[in-house]
N, C-alpha and C. Protein backbone atom coordinates (compact mmCIF):
# COMPACT_ATOMS: atom_id res chain seq x y z
N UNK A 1 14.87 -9.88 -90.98
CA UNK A 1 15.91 -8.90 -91.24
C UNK A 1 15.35 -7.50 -90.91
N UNK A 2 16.35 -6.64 -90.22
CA UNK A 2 15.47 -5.15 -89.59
C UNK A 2 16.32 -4.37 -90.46
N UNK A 3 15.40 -3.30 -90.53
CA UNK A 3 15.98 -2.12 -91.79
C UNK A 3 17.25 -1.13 -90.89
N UNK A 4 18.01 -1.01 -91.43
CA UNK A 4 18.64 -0.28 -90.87
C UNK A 4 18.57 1.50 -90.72
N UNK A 5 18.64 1.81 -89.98
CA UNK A 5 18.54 3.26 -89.91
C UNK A 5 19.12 4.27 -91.02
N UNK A 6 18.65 5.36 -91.33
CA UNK A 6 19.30 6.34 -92.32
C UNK A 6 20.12 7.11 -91.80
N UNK A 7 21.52 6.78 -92.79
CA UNK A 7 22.85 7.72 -92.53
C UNK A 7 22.40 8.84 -92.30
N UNK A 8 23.41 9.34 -91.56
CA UNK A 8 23.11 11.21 -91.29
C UNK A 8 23.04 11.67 -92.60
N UNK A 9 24.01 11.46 -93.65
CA UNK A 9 23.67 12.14 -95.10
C UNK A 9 22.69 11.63 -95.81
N UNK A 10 22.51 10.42 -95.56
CA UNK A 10 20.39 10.10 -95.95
C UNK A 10 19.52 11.18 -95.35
N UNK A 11 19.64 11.11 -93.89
CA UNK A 11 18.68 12.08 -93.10
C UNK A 11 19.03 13.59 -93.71
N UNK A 12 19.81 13.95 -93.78
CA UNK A 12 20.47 15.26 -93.93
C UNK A 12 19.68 15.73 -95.57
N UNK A 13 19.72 14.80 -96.46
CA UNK A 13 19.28 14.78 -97.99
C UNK A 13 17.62 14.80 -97.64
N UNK A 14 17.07 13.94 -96.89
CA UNK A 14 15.98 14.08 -96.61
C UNK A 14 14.90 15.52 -95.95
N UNK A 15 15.71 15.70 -95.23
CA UNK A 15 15.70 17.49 -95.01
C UNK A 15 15.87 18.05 -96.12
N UNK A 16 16.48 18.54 -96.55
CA UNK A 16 16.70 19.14 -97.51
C UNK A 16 15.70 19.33 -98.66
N UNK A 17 15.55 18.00 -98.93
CA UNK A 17 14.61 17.18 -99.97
C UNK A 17 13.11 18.08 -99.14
N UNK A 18 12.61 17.98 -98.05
CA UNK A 18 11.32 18.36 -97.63
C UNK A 18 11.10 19.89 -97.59
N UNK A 19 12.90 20.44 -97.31
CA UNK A 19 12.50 22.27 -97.40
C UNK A 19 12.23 22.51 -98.46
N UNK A 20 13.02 21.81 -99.66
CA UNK A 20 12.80 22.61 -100.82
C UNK A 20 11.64 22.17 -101.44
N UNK A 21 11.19 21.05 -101.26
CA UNK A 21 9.65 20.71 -101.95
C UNK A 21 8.54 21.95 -100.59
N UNK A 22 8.63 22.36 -99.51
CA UNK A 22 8.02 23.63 -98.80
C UNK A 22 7.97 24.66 -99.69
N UNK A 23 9.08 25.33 -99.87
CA UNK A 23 9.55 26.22 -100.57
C UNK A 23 8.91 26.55 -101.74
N UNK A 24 9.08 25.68 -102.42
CA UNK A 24 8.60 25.48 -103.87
C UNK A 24 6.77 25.79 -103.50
N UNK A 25 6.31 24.89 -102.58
CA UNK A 25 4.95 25.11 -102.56
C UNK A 25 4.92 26.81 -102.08
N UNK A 26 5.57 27.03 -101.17
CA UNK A 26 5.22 28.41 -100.42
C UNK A 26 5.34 29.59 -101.71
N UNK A 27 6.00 29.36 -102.85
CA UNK A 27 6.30 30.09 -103.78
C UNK A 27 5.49 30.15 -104.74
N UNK A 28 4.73 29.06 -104.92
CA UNK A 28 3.44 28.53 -106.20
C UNK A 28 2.85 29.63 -105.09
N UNK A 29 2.34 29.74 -103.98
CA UNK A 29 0.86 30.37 -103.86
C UNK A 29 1.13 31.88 -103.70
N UNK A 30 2.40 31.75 -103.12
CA UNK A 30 2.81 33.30 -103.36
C UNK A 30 2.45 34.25 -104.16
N UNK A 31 3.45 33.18 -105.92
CA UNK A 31 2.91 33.85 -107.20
C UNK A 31 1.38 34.18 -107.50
N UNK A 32 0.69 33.15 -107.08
CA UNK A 32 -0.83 33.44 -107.23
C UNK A 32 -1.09 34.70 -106.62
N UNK A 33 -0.69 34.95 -105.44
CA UNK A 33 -0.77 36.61 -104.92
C UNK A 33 -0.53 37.96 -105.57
N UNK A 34 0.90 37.23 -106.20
CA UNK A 34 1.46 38.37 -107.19
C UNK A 34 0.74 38.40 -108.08
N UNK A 35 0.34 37.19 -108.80
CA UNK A 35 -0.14 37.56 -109.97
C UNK A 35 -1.91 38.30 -109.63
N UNK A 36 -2.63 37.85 -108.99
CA UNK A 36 -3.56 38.94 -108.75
C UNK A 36 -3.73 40.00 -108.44
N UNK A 37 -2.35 40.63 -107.85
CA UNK A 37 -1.57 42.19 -107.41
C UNK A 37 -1.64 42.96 -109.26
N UNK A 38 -1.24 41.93 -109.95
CA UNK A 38 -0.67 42.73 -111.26
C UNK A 38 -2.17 42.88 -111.48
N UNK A 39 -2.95 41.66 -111.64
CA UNK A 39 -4.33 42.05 -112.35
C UNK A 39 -5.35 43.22 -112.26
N UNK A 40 -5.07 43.04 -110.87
CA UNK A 40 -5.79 44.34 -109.77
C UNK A 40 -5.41 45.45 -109.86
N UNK A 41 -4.38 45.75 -109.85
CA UNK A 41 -3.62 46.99 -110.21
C UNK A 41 -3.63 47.31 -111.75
N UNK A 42 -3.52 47.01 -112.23
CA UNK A 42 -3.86 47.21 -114.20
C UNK A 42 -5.62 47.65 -113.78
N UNK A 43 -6.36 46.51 -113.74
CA UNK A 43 -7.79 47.08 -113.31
C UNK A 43 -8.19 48.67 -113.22
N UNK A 44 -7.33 48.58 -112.01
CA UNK A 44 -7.70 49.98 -111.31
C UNK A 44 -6.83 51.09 -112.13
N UNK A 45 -6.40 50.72 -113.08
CA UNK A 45 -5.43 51.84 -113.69
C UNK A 45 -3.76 52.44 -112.96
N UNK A 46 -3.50 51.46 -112.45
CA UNK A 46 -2.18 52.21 -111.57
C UNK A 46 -1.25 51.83 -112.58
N UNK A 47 -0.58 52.81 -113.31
CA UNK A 47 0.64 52.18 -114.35
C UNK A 47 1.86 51.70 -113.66
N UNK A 48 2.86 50.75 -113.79
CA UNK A 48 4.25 50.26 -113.65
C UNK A 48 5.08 51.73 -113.43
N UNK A 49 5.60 52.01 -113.19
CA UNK A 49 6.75 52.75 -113.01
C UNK A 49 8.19 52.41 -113.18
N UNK A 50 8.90 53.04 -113.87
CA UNK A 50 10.47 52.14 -113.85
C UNK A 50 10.80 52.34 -112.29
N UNK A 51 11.58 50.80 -111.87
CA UNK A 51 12.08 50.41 -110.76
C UNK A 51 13.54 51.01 -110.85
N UNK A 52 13.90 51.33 -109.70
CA UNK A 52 14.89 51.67 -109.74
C UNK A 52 15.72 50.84 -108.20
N UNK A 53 17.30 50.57 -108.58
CA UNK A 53 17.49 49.57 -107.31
C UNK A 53 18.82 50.29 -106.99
N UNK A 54 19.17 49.71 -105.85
CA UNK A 54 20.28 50.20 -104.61
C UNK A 54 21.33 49.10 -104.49
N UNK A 55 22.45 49.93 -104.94
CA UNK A 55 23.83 48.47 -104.65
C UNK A 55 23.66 48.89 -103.46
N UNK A 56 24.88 47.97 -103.15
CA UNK A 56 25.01 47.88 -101.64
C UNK A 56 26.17 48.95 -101.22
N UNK A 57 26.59 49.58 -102.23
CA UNK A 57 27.10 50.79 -102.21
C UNK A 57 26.24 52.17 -100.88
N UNK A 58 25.13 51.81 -101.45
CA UNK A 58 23.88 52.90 -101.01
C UNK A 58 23.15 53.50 -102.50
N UNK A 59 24.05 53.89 -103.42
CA UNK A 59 23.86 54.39 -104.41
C UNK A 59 23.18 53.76 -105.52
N UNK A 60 21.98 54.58 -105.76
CA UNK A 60 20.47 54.13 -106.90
C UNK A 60 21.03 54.06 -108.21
N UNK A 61 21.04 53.05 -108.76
CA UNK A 61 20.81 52.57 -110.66
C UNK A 61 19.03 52.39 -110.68
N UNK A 62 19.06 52.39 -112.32
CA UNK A 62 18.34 52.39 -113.00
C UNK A 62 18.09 50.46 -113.44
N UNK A 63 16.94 50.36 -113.61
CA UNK A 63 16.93 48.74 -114.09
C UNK A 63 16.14 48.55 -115.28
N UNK A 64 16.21 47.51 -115.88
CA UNK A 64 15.11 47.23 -116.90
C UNK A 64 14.17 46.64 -116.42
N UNK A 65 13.36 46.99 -115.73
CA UNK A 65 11.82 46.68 -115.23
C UNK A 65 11.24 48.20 -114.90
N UNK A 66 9.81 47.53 -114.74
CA UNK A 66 9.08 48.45 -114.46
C UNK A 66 8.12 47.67 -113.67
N UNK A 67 7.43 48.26 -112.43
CA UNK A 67 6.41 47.46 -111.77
C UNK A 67 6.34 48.82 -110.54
N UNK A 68 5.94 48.17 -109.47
CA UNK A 68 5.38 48.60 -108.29
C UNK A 68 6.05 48.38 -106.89
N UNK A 69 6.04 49.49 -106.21
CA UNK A 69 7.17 49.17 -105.00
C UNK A 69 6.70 48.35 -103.91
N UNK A 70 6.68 47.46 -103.36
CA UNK A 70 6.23 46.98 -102.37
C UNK A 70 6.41 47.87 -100.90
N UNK A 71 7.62 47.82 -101.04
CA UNK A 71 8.17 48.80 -99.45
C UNK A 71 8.04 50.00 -99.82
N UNK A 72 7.50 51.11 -98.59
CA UNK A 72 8.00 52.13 -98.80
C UNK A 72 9.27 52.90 -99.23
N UNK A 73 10.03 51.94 -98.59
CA UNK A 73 11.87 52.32 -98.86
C UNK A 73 12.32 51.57 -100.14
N UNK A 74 11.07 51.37 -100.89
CA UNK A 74 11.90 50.63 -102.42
C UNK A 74 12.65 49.48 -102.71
N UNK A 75 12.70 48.71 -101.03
CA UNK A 75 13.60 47.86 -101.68
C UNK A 75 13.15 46.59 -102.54
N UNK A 76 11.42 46.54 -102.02
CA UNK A 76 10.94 45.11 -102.82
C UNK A 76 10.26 45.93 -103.97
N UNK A 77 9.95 45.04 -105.42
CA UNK A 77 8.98 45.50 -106.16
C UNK A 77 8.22 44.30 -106.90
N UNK A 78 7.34 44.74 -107.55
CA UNK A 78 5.99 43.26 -108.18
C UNK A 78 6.20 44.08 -109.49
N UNK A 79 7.03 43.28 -110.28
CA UNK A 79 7.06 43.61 -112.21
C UNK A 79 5.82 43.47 -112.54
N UNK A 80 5.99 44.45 -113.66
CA UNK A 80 4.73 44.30 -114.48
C UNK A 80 4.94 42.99 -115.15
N UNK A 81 5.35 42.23 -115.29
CA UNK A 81 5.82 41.05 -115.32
C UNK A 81 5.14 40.23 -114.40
N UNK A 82 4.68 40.09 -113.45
CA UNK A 82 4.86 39.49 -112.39
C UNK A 82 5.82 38.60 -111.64
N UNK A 83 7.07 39.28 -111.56
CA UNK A 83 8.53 38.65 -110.79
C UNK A 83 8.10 39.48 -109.78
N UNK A 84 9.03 39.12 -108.84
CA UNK A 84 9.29 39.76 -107.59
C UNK A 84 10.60 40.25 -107.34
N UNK A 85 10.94 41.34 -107.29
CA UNK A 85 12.46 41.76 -107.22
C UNK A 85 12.59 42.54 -105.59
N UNK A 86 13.92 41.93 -105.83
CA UNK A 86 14.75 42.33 -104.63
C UNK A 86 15.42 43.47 -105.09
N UNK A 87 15.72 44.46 -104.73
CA UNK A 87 15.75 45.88 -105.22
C UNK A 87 17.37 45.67 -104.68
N UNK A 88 17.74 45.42 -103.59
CA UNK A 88 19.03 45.82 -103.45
C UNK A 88 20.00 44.82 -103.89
N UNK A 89 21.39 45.23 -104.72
CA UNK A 89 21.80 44.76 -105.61
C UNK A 89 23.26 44.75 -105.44
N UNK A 90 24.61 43.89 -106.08
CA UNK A 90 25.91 43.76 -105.89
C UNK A 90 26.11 44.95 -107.18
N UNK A 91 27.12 45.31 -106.82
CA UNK A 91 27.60 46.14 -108.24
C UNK A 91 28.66 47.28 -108.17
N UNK A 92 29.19 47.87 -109.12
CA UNK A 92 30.14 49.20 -108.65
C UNK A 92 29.46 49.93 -110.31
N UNK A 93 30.88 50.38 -110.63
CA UNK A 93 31.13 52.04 -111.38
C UNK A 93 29.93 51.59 -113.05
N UNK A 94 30.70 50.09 -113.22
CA UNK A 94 29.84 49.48 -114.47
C UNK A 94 28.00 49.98 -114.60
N UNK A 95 27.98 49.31 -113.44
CA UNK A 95 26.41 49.35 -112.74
C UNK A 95 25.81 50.60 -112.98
N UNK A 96 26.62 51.60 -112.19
CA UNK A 96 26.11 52.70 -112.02
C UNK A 96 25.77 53.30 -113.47
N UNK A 97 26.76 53.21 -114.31
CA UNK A 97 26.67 53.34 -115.95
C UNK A 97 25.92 52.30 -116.76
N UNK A 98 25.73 51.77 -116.55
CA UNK A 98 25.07 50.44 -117.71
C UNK A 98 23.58 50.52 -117.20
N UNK A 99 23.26 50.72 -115.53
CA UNK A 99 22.00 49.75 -115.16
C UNK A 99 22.13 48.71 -114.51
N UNK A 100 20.95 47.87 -114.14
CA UNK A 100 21.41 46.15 -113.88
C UNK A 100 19.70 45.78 -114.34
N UNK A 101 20.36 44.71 -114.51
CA UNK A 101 18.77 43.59 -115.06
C UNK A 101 18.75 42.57 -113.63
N UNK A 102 17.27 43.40 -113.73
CA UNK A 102 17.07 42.12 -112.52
C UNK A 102 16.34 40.99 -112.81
N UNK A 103 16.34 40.26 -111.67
CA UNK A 103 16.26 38.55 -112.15
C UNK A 103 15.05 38.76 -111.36
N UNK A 104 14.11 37.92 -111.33
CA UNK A 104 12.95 37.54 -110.27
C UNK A 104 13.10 36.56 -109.28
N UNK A 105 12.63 36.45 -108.15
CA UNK A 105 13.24 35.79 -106.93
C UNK A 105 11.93 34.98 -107.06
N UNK A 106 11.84 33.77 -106.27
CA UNK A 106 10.70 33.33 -105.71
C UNK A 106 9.75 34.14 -104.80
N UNK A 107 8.52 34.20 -105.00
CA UNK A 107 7.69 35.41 -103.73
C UNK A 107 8.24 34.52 -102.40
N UNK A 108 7.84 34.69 -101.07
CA UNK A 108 8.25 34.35 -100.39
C UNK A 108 6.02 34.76 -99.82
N UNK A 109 5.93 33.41 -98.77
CA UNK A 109 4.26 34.39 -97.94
C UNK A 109 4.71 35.26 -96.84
N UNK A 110 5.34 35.26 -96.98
CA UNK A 110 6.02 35.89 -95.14
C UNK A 110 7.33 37.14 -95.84
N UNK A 111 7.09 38.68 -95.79
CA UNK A 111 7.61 39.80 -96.36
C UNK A 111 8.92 40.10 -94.99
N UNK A 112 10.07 39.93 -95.28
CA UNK A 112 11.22 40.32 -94.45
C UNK A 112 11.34 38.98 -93.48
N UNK A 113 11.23 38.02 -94.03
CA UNK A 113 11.15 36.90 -92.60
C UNK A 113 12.58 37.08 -92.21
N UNK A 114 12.91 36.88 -90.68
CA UNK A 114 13.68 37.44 -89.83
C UNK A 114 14.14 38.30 -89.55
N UNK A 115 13.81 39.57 -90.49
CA UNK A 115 13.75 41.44 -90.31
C UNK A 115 13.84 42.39 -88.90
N UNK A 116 13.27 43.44 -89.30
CA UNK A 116 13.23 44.10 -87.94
C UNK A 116 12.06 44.28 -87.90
N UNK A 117 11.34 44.58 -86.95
CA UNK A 117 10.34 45.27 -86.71
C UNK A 117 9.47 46.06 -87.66
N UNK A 118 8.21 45.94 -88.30
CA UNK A 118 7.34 47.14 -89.24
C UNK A 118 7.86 46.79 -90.80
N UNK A 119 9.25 45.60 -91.02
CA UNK A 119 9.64 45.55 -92.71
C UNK A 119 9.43 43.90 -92.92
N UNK A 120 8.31 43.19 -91.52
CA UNK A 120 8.17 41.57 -92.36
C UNK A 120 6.86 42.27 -92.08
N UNK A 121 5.99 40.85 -92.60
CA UNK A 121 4.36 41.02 -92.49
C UNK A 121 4.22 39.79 -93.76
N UNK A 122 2.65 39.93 -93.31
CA UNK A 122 2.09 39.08 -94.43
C UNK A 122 2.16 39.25 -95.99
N UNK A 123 2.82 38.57 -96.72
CA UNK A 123 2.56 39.46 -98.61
C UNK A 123 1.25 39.65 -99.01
N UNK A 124 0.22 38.93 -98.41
CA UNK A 124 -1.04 39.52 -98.83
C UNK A 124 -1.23 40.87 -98.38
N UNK A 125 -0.71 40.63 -97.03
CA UNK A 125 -1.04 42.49 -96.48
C UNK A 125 -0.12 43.55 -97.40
N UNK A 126 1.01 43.58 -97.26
CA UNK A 126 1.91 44.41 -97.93
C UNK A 126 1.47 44.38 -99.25
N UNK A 127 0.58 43.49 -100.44
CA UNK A 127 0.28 43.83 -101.66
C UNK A 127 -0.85 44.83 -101.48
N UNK A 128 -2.01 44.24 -100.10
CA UNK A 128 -2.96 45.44 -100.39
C UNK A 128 -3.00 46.68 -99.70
N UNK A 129 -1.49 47.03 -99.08
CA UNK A 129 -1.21 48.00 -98.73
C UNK A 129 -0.54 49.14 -100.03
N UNK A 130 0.19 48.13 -100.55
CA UNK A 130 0.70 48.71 -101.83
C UNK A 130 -0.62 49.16 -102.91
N UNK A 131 -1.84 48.71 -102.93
CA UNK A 131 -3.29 49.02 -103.91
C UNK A 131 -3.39 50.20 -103.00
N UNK A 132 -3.56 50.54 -101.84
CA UNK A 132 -4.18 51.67 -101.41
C UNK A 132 -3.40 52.55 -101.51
N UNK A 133 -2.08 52.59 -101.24
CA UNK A 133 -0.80 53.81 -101.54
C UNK A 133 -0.73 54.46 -102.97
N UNK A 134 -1.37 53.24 -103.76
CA UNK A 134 -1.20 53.85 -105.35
C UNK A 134 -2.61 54.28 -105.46
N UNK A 135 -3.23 53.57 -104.51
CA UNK A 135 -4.40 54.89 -105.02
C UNK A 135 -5.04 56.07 -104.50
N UNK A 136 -3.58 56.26 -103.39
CA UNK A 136 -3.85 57.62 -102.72
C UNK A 136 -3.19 58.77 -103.93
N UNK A 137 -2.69 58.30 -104.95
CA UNK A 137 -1.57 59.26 -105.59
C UNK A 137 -2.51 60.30 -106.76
C-alpha cells in the first residue's frame, strides 16, 4: 500500500506549522539580545526615558513605558522592561488625551526587514549603535 500524498491544506498547514516554529526561534534569540541591551545599558548608567509614540495620524502621544529608542526617528524602542515596541500606533482624539499602552512585539534579528534603505540592519548592530548614541549624551 503507497502513502498518499499531502492535501494542499496538509501542505499549506505544514508551512505554516514550520514559519511559525522559525519565528518563534528567531524571537527566543532576539530577546536574548534585548535582554543584554537592558543589562548593558543599566551597567553603564543610561536611564529609560519615557517613550513616546506616533499614530498614524503623524501626531506624538505619550505611553506608559519607558526604555530606549532604537531608531533615530523613534519609531522602535527596548523597555526597560525588555519588550520591544513598535512606536507607531492606530488611534485618534481618545489617544491623544488618555496616552496608549503599548504591548511588546516579538524582537525580530533582522531591524526593518523589507524597509528602505539605512532603516533595516542587523538588531545586534542597531542595539550597539543605540549604547554608543546614549553615550555620546
Amino acid at each position: 500500500m503507497t502513502e498518499r500524498p499531502p492535501s494542499r491544506a496538509e501542505a499549506a498547514a505544514h508551512r505554516i506549522a514550520l514559519s511559525d516554529a522559525a519565528s518563534r526561534h528567531e524571537a527566543t534569540r532576539a530577546q536574548q539580545l534585548v535582554d543584554e541591551f537592558v543589562r548593558e545599558a543599566r551597567a553603564r548608567g543610561h536611564e529609560p526615558e519615557p517613550l513616546v509614540a506616533q499614530l498614524l495620524s503623524g501626531r506624538t502621544v505619550r505611553t506608559d513605558k519607558r526604555g530606549w529608542y532604537l531608531r533615530k526617528n523613534q519609531s522602535l524602542a527596548i523597555g526597560e522592561d525588555g519588550g520591544y515596541y513598535v512606536l507607531t500606533v492606530p488611534g485618534g482624539m481618545v489617544e491623544r488625551l488618555r496616552g496608549v499602552k503599548l504591548q511588546p512585539t516579538p524582537p525580530p534579528l533582522q531591524v526593518g526587514r523589507g524597509g528602505r534603505d539605512g532603516e533595516t540592519g542587523d538588531l545586534r548592530e542597531f542595539l550597539a549603535m543605540t549604547l554608543e548614541r546614549l553615550a555620546q549624551r
